[in-house]
C-alpha atoms as a PDB file:
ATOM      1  CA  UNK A   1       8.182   2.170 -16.464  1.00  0.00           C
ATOM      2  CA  UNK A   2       9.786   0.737 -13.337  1.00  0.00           C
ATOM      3  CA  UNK A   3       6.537  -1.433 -12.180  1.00  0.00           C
ATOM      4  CA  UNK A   4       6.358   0.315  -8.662  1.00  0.00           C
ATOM      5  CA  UNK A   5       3.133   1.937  -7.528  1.00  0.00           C
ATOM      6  CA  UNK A   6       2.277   3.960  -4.502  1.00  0.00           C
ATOM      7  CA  UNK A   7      -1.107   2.032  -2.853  1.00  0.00           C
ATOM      8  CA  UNK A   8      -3.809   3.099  -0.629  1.00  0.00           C
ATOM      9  CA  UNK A   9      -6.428   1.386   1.520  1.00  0.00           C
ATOM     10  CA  UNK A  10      -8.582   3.683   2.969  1.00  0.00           C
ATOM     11  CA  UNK A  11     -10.895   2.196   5.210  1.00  0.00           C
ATOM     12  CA  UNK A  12     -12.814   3.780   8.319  1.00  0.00           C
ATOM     13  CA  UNK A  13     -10.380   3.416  11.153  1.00  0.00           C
ATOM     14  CA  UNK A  14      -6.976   3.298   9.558  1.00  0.00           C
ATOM     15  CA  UNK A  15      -5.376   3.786   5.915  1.00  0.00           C
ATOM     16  CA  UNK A  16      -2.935   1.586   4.856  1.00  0.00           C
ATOM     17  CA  UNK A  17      -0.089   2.454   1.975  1.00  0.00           C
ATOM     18  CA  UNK A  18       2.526   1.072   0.353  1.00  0.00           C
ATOM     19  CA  UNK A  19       5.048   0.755  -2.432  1.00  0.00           C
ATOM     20  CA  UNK A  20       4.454  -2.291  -4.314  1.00  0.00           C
ATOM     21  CA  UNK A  21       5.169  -4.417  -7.775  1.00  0.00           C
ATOM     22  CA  UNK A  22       2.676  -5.130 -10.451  1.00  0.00           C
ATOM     23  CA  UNK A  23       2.646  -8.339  -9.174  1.00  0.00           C
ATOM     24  CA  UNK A  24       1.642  -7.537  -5.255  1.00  0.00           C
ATOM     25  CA  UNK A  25       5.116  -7.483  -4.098  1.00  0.00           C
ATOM     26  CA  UNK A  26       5.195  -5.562  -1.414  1.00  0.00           C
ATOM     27  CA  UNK A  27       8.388  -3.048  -1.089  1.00  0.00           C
ATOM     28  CA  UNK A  28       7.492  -1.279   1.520  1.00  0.00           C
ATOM     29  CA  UNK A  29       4.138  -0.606   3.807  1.00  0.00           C
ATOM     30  CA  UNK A  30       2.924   1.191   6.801  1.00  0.00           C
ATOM     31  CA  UNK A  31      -0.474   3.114   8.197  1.00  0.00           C
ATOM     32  CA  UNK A  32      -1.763   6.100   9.691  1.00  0.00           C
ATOM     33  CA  UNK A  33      -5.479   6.478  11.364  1.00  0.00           C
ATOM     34  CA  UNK A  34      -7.917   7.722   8.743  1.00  0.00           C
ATOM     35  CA  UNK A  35      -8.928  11.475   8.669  1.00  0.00           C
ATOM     36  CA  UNK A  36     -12.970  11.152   8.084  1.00  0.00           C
ATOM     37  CA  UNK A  37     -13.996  14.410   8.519  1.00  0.00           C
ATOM     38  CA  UNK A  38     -11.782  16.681   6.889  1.00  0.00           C
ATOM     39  CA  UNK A  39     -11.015  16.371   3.273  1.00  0.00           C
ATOM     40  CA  UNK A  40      -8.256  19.306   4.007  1.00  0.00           C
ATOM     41  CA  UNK A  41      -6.728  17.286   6.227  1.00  0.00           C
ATOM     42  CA  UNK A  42      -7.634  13.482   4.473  1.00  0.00           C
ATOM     43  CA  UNK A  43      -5.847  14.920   1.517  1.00  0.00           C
ATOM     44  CA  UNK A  44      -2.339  16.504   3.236  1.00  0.00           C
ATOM     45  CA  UNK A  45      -2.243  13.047   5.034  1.00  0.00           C
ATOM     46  CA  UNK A  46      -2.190  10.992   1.341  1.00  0.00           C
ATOM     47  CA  UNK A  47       0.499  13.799   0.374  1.00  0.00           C
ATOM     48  CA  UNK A  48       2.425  13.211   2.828  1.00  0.00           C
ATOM     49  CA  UNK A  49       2.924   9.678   2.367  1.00  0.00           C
ATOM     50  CA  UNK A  50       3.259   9.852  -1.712  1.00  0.00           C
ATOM     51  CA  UNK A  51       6.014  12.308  -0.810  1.00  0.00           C
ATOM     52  CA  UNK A  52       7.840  10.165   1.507  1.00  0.00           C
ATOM     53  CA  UNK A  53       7.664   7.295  -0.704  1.00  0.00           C
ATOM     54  CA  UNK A  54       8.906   9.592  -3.865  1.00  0.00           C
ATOM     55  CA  UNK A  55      11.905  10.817  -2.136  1.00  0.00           C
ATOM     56  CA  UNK A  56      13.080   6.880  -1.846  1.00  0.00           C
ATOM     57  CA  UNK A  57      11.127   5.406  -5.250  1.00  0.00           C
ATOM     58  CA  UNK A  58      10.249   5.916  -8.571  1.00  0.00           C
ATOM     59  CA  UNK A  59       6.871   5.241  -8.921  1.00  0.00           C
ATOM     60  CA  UNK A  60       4.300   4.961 -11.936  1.00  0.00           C
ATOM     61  CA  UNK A  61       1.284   5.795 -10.510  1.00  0.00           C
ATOM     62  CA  UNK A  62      -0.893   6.221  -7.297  1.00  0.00           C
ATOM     63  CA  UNK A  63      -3.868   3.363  -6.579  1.00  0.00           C
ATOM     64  CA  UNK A  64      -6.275   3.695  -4.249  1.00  0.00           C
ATOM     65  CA  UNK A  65      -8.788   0.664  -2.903  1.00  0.00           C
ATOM     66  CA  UNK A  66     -11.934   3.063  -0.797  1.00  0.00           C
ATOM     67  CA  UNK A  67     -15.276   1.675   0.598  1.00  0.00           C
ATOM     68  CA  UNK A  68     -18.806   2.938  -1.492  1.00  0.00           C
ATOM     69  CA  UNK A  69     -20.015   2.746  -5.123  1.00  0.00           C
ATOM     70  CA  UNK A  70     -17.051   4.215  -7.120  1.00  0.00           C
ATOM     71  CA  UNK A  71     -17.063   5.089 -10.548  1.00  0.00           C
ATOM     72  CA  UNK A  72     -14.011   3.255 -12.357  1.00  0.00           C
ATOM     73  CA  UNK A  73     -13.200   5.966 -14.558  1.00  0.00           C
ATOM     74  CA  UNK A  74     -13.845   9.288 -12.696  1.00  0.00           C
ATOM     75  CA  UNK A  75     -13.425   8.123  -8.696  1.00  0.00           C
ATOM     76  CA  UNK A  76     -16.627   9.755  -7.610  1.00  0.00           C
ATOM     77  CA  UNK A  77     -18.174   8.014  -5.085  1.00  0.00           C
ATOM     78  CA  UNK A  78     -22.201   8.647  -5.691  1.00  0.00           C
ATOM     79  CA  UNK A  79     -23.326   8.135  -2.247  1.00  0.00           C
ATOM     80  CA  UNK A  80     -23.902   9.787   1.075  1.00  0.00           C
ATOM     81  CA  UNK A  81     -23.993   6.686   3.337  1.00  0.00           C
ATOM     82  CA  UNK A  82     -21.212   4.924   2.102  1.00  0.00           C
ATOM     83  CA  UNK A  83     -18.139   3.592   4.707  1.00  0.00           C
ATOM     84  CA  UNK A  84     -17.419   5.594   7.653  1.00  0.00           C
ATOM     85  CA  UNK A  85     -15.010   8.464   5.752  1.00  0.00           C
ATOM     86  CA  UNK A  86     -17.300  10.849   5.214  1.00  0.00           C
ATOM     87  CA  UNK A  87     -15.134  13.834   3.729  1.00  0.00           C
ATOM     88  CA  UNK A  88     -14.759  11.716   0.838  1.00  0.00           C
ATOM     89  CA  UNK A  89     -18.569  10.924   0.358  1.00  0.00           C
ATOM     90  CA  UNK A  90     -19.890  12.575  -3.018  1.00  0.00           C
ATOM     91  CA  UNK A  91     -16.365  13.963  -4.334  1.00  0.00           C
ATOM     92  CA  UNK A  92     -14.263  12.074  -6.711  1.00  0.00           C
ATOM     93  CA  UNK A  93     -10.843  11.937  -4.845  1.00  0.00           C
ATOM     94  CA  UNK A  94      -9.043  10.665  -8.068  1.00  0.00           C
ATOM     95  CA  UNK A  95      -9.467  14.360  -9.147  1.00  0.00           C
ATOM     96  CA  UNK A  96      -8.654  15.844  -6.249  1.00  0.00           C
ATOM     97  CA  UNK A  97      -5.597  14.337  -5.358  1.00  0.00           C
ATOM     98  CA  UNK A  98      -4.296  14.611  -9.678  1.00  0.00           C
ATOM     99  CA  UNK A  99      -4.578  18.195  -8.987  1.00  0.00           C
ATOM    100  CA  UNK A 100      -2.103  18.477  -6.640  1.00  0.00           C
ATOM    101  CA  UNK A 101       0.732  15.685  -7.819  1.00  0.00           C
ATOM    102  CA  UNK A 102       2.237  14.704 -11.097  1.00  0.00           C
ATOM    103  CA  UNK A 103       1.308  10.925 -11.210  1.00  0.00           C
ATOM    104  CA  UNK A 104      -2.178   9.347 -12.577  1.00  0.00           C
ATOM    105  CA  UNK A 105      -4.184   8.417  -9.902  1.00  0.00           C
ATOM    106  CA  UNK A 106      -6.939   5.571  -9.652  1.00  0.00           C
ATOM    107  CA  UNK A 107      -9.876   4.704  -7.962  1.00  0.00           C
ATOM    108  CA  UNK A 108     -11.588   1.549  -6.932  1.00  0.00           C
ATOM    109  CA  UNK A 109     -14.385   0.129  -4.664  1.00  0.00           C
ATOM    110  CA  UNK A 110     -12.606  -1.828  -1.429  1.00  0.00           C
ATOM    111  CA  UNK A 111     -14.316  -5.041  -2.523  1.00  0.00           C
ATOM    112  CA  UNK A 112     -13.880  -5.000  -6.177  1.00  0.00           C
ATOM    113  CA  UNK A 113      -9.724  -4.783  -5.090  1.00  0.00           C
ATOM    114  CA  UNK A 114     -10.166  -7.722  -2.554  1.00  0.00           C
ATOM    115  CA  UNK A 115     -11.722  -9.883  -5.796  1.00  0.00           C
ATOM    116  CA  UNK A 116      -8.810  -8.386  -8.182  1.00  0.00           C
ATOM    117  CA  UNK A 117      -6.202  -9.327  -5.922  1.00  0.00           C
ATOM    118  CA  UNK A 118      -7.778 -12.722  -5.433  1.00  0.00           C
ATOM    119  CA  UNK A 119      -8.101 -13.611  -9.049  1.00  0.00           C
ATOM    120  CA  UNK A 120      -4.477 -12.355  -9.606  1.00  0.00           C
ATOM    121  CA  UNK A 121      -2.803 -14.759  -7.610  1.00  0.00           C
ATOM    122  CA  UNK A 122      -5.300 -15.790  -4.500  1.00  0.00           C
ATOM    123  CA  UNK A 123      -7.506 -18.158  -4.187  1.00  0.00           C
ATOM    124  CA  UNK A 124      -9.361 -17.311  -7.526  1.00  0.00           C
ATOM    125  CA  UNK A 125      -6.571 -17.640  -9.643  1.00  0.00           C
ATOM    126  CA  UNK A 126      -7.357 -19.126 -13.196  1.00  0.00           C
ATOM    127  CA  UNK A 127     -11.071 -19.224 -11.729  1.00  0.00           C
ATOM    128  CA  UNK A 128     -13.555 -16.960 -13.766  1.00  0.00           C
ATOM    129  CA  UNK A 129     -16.836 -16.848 -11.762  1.00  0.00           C
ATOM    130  CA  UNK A 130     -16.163 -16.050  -8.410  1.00  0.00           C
ATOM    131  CA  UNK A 131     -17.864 -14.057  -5.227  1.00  0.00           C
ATOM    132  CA  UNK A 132     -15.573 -12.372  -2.678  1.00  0.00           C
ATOM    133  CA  UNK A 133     -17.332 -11.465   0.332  1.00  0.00           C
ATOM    134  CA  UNK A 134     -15.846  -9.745   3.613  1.00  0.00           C
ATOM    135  CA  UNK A 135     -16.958  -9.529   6.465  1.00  0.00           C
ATOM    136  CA  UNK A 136     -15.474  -6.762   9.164  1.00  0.00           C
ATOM    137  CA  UNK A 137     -17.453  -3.585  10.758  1.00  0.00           C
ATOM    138  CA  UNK A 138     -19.989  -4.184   7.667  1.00  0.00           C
ATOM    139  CA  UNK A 139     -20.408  -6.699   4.830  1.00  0.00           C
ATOM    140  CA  UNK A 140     -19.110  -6.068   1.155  1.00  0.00           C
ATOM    141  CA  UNK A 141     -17.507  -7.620  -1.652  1.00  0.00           C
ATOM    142  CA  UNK A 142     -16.859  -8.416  -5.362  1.00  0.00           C
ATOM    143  CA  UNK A 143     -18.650 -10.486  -8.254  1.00  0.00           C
ATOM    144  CA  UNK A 144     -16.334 -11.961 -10.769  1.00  0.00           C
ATOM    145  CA  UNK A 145     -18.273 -12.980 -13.620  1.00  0.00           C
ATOM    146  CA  UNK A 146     -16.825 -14.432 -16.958  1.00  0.00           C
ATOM    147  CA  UNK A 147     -13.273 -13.123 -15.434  1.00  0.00           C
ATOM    148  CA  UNK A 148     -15.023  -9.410 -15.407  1.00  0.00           C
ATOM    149  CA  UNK A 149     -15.492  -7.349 -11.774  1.00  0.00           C
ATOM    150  CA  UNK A 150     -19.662  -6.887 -12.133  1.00  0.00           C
ATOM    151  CA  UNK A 151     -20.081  -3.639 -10.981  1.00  0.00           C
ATOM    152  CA  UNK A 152     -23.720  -2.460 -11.815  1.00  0.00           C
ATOM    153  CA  UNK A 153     -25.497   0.031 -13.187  1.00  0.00           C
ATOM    154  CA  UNK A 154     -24.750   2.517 -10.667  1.00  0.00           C
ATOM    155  CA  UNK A 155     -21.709   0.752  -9.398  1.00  0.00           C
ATOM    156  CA  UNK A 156     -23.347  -0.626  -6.069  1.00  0.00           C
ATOM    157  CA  UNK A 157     -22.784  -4.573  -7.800  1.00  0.00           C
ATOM    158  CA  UNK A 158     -21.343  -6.714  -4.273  1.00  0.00           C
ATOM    159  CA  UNK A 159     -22.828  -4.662  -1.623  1.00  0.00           C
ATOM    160  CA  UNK A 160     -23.974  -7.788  -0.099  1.00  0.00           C
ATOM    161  CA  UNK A 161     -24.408  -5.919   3.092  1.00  0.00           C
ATOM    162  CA  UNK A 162     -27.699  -4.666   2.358  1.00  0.00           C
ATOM    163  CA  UNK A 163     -29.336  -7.768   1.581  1.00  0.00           C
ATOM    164  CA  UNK A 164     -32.380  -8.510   3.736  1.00  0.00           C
ATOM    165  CA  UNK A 165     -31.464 -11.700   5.642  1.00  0.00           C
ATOM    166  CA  UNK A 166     -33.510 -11.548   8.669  1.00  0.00           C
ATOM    167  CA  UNK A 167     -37.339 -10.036   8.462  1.00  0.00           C
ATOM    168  CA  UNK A 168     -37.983 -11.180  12.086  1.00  0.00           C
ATOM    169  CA  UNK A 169     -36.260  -8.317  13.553  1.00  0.00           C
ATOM    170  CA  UNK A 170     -36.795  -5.136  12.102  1.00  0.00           C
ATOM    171  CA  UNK A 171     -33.706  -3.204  13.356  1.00  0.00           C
ATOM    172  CA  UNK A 172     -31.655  -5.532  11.989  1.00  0.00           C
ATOM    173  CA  UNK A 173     -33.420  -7.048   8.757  1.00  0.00           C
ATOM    174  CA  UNK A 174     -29.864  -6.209   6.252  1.00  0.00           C
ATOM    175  CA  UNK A 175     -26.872  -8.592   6.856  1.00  0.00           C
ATOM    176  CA  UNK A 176     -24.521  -5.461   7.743  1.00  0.00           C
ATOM    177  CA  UNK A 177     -26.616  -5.673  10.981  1.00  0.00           C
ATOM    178  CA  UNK A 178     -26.797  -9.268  11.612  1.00  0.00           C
ATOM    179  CA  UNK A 179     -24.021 -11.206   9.682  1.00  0.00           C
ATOM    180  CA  UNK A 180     -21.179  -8.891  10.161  1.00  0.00           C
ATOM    181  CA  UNK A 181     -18.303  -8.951  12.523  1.00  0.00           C
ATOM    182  CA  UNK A 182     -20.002  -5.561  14.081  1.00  0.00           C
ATOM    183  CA  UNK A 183     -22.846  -6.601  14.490  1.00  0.00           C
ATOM    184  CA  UNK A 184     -21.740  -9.918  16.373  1.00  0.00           C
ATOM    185  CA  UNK A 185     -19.754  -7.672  18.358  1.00  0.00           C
ATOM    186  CA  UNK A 186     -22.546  -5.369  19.311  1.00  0.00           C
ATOM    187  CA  UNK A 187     -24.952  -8.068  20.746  1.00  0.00           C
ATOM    188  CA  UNK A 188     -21.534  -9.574  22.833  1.00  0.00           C
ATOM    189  CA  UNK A 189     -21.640  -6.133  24.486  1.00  0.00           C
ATOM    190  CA  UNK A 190     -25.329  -5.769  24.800  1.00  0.00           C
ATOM    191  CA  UNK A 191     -24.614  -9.609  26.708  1.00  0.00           C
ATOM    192  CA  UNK A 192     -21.848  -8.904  28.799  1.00  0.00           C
ATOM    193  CA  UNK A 193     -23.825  -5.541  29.572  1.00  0.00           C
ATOM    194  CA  UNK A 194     -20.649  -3.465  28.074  1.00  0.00           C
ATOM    195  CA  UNK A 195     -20.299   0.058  27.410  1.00  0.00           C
ATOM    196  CA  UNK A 196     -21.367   0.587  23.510  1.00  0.00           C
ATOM    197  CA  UNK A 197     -17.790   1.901  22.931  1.00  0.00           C
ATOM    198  CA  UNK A 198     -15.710  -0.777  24.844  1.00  0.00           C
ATOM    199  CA  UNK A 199     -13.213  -2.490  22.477  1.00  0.00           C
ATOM    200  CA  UNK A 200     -13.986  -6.019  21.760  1.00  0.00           C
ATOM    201  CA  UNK A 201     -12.099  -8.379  19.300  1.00  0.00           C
ATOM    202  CA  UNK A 202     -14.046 -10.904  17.906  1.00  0.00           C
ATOM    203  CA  UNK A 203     -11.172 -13.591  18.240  1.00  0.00           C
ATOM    204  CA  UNK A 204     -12.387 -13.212  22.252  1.00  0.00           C
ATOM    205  CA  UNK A 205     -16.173 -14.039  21.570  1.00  0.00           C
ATOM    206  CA  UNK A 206     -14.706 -17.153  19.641  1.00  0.00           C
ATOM    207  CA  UNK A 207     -12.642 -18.229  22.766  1.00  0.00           C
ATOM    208  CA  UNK A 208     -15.630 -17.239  25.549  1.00  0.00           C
ATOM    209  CA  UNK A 209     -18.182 -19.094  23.789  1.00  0.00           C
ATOM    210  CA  UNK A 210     -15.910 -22.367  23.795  1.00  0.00           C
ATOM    211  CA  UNK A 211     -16.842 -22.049  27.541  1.00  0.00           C
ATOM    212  CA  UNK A 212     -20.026 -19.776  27.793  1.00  0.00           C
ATOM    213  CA  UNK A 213     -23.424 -21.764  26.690  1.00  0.00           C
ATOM    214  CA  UNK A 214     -25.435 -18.706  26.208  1.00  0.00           C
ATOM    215  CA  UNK A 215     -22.261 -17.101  24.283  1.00  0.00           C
ATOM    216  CA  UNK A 216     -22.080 -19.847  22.118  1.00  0.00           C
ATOM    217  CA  UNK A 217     -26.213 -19.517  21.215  1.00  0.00           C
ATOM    218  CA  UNK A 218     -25.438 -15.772  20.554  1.00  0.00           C
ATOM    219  CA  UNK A 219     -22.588 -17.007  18.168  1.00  0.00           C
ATOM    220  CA  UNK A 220     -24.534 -19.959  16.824  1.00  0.00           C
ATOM    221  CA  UNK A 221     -27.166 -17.115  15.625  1.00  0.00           C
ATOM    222  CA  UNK A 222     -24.567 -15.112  13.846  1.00  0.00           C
ATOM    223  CA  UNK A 223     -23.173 -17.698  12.087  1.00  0.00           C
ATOM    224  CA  UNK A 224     -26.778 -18.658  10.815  1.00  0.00           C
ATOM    225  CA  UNK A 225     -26.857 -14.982   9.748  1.00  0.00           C
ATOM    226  CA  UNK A 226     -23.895 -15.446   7.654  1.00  0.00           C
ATOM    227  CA  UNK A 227     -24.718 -18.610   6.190  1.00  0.00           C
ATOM    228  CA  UNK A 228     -27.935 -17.367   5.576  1.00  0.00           C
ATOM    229  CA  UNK A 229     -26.439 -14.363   3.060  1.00  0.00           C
ATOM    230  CA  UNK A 230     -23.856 -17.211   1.603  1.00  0.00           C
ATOM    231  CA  UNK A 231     -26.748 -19.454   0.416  1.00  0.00           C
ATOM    232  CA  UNK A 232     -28.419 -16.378  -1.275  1.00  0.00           C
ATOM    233  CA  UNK A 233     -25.197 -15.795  -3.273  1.00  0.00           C
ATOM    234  CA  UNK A 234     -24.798 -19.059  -4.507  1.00  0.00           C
ATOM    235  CA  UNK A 235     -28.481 -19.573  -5.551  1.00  0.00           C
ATOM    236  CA  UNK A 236     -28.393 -15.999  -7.431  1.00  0.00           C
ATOM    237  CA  UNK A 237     -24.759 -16.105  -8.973  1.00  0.00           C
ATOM    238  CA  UNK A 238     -24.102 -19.917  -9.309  1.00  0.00           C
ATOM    239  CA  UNK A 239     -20.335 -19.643  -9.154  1.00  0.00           C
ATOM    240  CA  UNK A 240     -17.708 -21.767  -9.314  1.00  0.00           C
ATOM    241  CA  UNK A 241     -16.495 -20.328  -5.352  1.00  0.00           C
ATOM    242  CA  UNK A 242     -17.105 -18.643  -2.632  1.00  0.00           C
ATOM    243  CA  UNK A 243     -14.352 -16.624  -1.099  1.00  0.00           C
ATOM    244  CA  UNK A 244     -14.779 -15.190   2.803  1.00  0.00           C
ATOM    245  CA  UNK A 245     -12.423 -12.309   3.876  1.00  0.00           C
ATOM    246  CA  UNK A 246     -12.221 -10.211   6.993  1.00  0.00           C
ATOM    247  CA  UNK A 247     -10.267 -10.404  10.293  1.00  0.00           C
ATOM    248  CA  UNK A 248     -12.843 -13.428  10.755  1.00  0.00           C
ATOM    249  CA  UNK A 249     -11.647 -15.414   7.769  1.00  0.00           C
ATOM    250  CA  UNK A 250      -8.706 -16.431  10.640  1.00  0.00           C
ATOM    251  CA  UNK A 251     -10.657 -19.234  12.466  1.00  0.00           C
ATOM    252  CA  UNK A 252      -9.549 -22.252  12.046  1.00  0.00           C
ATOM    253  CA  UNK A 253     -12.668 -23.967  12.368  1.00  0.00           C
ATOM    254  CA  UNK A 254     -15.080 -20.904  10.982  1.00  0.00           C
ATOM    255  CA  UNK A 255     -15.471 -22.958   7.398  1.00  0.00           C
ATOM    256  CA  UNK A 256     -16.439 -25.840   9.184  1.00  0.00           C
ATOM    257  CA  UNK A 257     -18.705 -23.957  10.938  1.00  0.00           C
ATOM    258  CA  UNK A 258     -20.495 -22.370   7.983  1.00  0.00           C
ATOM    259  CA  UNK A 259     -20.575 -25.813   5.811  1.00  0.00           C
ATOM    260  CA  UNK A 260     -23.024 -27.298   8.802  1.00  0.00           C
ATOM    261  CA  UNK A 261     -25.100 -24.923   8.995  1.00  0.00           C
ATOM    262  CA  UNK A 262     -25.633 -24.237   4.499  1.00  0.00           C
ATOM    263  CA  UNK A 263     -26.039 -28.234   4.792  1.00  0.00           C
ATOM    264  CA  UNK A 264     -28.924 -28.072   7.327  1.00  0.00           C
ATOM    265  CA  UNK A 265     -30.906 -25.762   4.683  1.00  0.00           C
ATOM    266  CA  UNK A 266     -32.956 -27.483   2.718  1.00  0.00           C
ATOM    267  CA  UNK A 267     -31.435 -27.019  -0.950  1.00  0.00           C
ATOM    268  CA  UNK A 268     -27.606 -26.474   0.060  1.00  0.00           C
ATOM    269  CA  UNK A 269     -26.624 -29.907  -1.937  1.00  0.00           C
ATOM    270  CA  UNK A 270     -28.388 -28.881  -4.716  1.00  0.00           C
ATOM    271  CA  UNK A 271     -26.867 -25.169  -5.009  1.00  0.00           C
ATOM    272  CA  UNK A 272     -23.724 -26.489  -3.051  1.00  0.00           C
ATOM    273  CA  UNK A 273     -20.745 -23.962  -4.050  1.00  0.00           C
ATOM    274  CA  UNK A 274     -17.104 -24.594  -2.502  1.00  0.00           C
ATOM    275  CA  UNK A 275     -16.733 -21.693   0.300  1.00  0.00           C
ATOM    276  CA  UNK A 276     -12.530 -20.942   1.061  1.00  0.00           C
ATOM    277  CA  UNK A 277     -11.257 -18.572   2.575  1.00  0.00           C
ATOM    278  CA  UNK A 278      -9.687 -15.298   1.009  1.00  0.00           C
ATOM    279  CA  UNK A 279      -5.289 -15.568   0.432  1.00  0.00           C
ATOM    280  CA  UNK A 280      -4.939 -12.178   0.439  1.00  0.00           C
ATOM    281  CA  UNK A 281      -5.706 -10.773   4.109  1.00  0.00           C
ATOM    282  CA  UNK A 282      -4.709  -7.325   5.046  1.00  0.00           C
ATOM    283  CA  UNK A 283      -3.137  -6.038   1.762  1.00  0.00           C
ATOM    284  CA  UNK A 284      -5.560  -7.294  -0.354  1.00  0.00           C
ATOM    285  CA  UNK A 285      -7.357  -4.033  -0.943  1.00  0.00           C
ATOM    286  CA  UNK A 286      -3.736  -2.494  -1.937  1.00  0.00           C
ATOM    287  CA  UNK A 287      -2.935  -5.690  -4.261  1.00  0.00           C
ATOM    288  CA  UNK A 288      -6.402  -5.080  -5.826  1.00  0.00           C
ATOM    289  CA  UNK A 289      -6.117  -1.152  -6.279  1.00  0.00           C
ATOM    290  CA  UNK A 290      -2.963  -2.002  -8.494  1.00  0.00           C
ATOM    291  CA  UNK A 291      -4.175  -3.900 -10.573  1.00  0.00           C
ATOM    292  CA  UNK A 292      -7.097  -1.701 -10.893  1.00  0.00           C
ATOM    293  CA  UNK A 293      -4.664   0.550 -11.906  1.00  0.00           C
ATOM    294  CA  UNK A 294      -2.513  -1.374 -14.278  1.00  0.00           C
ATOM    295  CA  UNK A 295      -5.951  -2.260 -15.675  1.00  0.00           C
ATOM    296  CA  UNK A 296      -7.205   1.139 -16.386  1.00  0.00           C
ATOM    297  CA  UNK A 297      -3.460   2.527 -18.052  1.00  0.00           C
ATOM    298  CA  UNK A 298      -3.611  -0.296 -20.040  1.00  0.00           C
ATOM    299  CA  UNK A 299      -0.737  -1.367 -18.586  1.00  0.00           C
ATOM    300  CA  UNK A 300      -1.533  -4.980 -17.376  1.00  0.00           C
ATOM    301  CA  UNK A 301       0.403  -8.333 -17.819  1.00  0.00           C
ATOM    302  CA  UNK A 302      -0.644  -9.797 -14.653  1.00  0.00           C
ATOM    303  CA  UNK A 303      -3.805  -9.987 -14.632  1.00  0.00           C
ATOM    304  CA  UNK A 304      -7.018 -11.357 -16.918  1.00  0.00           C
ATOM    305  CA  UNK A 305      -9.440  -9.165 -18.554  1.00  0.00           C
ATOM    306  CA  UNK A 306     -10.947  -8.030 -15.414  1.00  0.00           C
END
């Protein structure tokens, strides 16, 4: 064994990869934009890289960290809504991509990894009830109970995103729609009376509504929203912390933020959970898919039981 692994992120702009230790180190890393149409051409892409990274490493495996309810052991994703790459909707990519390369390949949900990576040497370490939540173009996550990922019946445990957090407006009831860095982007266009497509970075709406009174309202309101979906985690799952990921976990003052508003609802101090941010930021879903991995060959001796 020489404890290398080829890594995948695929999310629904770009997919990261890498070469990386049992124990996150990364070797190397890079990206490409992610094919989410073609499966053809989603598949030749993954070659590719595995490939590249064979002709300079010997590698153990392939691990792959993907958006949607995933089955552990097969890789099928069981749903037709799920992330934004939708060639890989209903198909089990760990089969697809075994056929065509000589290296076991494994699967795992996006926020599962970001908890696994956590626990392995984030900001969960040693800590065996946790909640992972990011927050990017939707909302998603991992539950970490008694050191084990809870992944549900139909493996759809930590998608937070769908939890109704705001009746009053119909259109945009779920937190995906009102909690999540997209969403907070879409009403700062709909504001600034932007074309639906114009790039935005949310860093930007941060620094604009240090100076813009209406901005800051609009942001005020979101960060409700996400408080809002924090407070139902900790009253449901009781855990020992509350991890926030995302490009948005990089405020500075964003905790500070979020620990006003929980302690302006009513029974914050008696539900009161630590909230930190995540350790782990952009490789986190590549850390995670390791371990995954190590976890399902049996290979561990990094990680807990999870």
């Amino acid at each position: 064994m020489t404890d290398k692994f080829i890594a995948f992120d695929v999310g629904g702009t770009k997919v990261k990869h890498s070469v990386m230790h049992g124990d996150g180190t990364l070797v190397e890393k890079g990206r490409y934009d992610t094919p989410v149409s073609d499966l053809g051409d989603f598949l030749r892409e993954m070659e590719l890289v595995i490939q590249q990274y064979r002709s300079r490493h010997t590698v153990d495996g392939i691990a792959i960290s993907m958006p949607g309810p995933i089955d552990p052991v097969t890789g099928y994703l069981d749903s037709d809504t799920a992330g934004n790459v939708v060639c890989i909707r209903r198909r089990s990519i760990k089969s697809l991509l075994a056929e065509r390369i000589d290296l076991p390949v494994e699967v795992e949900n996006d926020g599962n990894c970001a908890a696994l990576a956590e626990q392995l040497n984030g900001n969960a370490q040693g800590v065996r009830d946790f909640v992972c939540v990011t927050i990017g173009t939707g909302i998603g996550g991992g539950i970490v109970v008694d050191g084990k990922v809870l992944r549900g019946k139909s493996f759809r445990g930590g998608e937070f995103g769908f939890m109704i957090t705001n009746r009053s407006l119909p259109d945009k009831a779920i937190w995906h729609r009102n909690g999540a860095t997209g969403s907070l982007i879409q009403d700062y266009r709909q504001f600034m009376g932007l074309n639906p497509n114009e790039k935005v970075e949310g860093e930007a709406i941060f620094q604009q509504a240090e100076q813009d009174g209406q901005l800051a309202a609009l942001l005020d309101d979101w960060l409700t929203s996400i408080s809002c979906g924090l407070y139902n985690l900790a009253v449901t799952l009781n855990p020992e912390i509350i991890l926030v990921g995302g490009g948005v976990s990089a405020q500075t003052d964003l905790l500070q933020k979020i620990e006003t508003k929980l302690g302006q609802l009513e029974f914050w101090k008696d539900f009161h959970v630590p909230i930190a941010v995540c350790k782990h930021k952009n490789d986190a879903g590549m850390i995670g898919a390791v371990q995954h991995f190590l976890n399902r060959q049996g290979l561990s001796k990094y990680s807990s039981d999870l």
